[in-house]
Protein backbone atom coordinates (compact mmCIF):
# COMPACT_ATOMS: atom_id res chain seq x y z
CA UNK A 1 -5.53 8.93 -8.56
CA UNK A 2 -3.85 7.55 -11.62
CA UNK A 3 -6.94 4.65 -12.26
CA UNK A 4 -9.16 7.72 -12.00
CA UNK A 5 -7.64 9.66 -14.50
CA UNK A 6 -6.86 6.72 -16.92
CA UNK A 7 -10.60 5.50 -16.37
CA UNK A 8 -12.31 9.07 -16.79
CA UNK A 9 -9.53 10.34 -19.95
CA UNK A 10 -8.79 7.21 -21.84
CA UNK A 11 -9.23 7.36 -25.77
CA UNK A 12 -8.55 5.02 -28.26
CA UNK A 13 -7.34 7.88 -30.46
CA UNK A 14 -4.03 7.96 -28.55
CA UNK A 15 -4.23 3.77 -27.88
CA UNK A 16 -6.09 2.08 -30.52
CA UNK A 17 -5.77 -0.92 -28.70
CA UNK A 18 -7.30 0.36 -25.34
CA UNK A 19 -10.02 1.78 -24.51
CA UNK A 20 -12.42 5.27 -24.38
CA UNK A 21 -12.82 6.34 -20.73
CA UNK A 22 -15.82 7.76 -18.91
CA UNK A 23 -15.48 11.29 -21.29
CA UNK A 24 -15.57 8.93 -24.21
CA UNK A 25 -18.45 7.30 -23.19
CA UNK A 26 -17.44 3.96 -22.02
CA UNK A 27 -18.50 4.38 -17.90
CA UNK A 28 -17.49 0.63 -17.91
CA UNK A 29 -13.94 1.67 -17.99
CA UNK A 30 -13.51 3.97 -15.41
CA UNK A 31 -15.65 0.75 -13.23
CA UNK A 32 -13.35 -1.64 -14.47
CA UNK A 33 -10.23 0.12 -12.76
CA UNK A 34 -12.13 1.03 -9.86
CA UNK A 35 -12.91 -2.24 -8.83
CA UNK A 36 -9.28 -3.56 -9.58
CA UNK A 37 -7.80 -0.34 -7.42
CA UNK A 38 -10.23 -1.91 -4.71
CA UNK A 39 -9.11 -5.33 -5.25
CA UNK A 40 -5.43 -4.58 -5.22
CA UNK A 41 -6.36 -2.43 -1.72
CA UNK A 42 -7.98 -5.60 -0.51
CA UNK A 43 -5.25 -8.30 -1.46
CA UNK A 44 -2.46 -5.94 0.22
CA UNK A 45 -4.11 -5.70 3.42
CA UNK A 46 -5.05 -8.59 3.37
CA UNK A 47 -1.77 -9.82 3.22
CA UNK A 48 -0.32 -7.41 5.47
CA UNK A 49 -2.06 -8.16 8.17
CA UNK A 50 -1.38 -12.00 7.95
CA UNK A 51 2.28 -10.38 7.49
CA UNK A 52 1.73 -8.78 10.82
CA UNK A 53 0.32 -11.68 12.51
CA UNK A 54 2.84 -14.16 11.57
CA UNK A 55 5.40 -11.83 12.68
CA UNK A 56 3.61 -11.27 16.43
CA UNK A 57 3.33 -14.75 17.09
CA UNK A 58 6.75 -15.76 16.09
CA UNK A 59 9.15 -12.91 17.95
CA UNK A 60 6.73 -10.39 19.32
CA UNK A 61 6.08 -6.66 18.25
CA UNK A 62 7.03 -5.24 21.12
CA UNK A 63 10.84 -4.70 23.16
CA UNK A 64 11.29 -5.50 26.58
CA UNK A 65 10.49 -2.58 29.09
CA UNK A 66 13.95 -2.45 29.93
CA UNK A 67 14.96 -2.08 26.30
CA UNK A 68 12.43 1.15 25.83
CA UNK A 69 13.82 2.80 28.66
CA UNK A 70 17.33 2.70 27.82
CA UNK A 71 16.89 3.75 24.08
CA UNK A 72 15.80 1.70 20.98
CA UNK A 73 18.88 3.53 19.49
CA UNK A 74 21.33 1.41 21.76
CA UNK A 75 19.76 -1.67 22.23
CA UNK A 76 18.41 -2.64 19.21
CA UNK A 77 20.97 -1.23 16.46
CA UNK A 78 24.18 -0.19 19.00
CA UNK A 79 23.85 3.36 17.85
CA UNK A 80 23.51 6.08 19.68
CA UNK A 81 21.57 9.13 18.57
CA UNK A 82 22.48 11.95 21.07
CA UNK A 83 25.32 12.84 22.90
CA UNK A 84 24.74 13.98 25.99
């Protein structure tokens, strides 16, 4: 929402070094940050998903069966959560 704003509200009265947004009449602005808010989207699922990948072909996403019966509390970080 931030890109948005900056994009439709930007004025070079407060940065004389910037740039006037949509309201200012410079469209091209508010496109500009669009299109690197979809970029940035892009590149971080992007990697994520490589991320995720790497991750299930090395050691798995998954616990054993045996381990999701008994508690993921227990097994995987010797807590327990309840007592019964």
């Amino acid at each position: 929402m931030g890109t948005l704003c900056v994009g439709l509200f930007a004025s070079t009265a407060v940065n004389p070094g910037g740039a006037d947004g949509l309201f200012g009449g410079n469209p091209g602005q508010l496109f500009i940050q669009l299109k690197g808010a979809l970029i940035v989207s892009v590149y971080a699922f992007v990697v994520s998903w490589v991320i995720f990948k790497v991750i299930h072909a090395t050691i798995g996403m998954r616990v054993t069966d045996e381990n999701e019966v008994s508690g993921l509390d227990s097994t995987e970080h010797s807590e327990t959560a309840y007592n019964n």
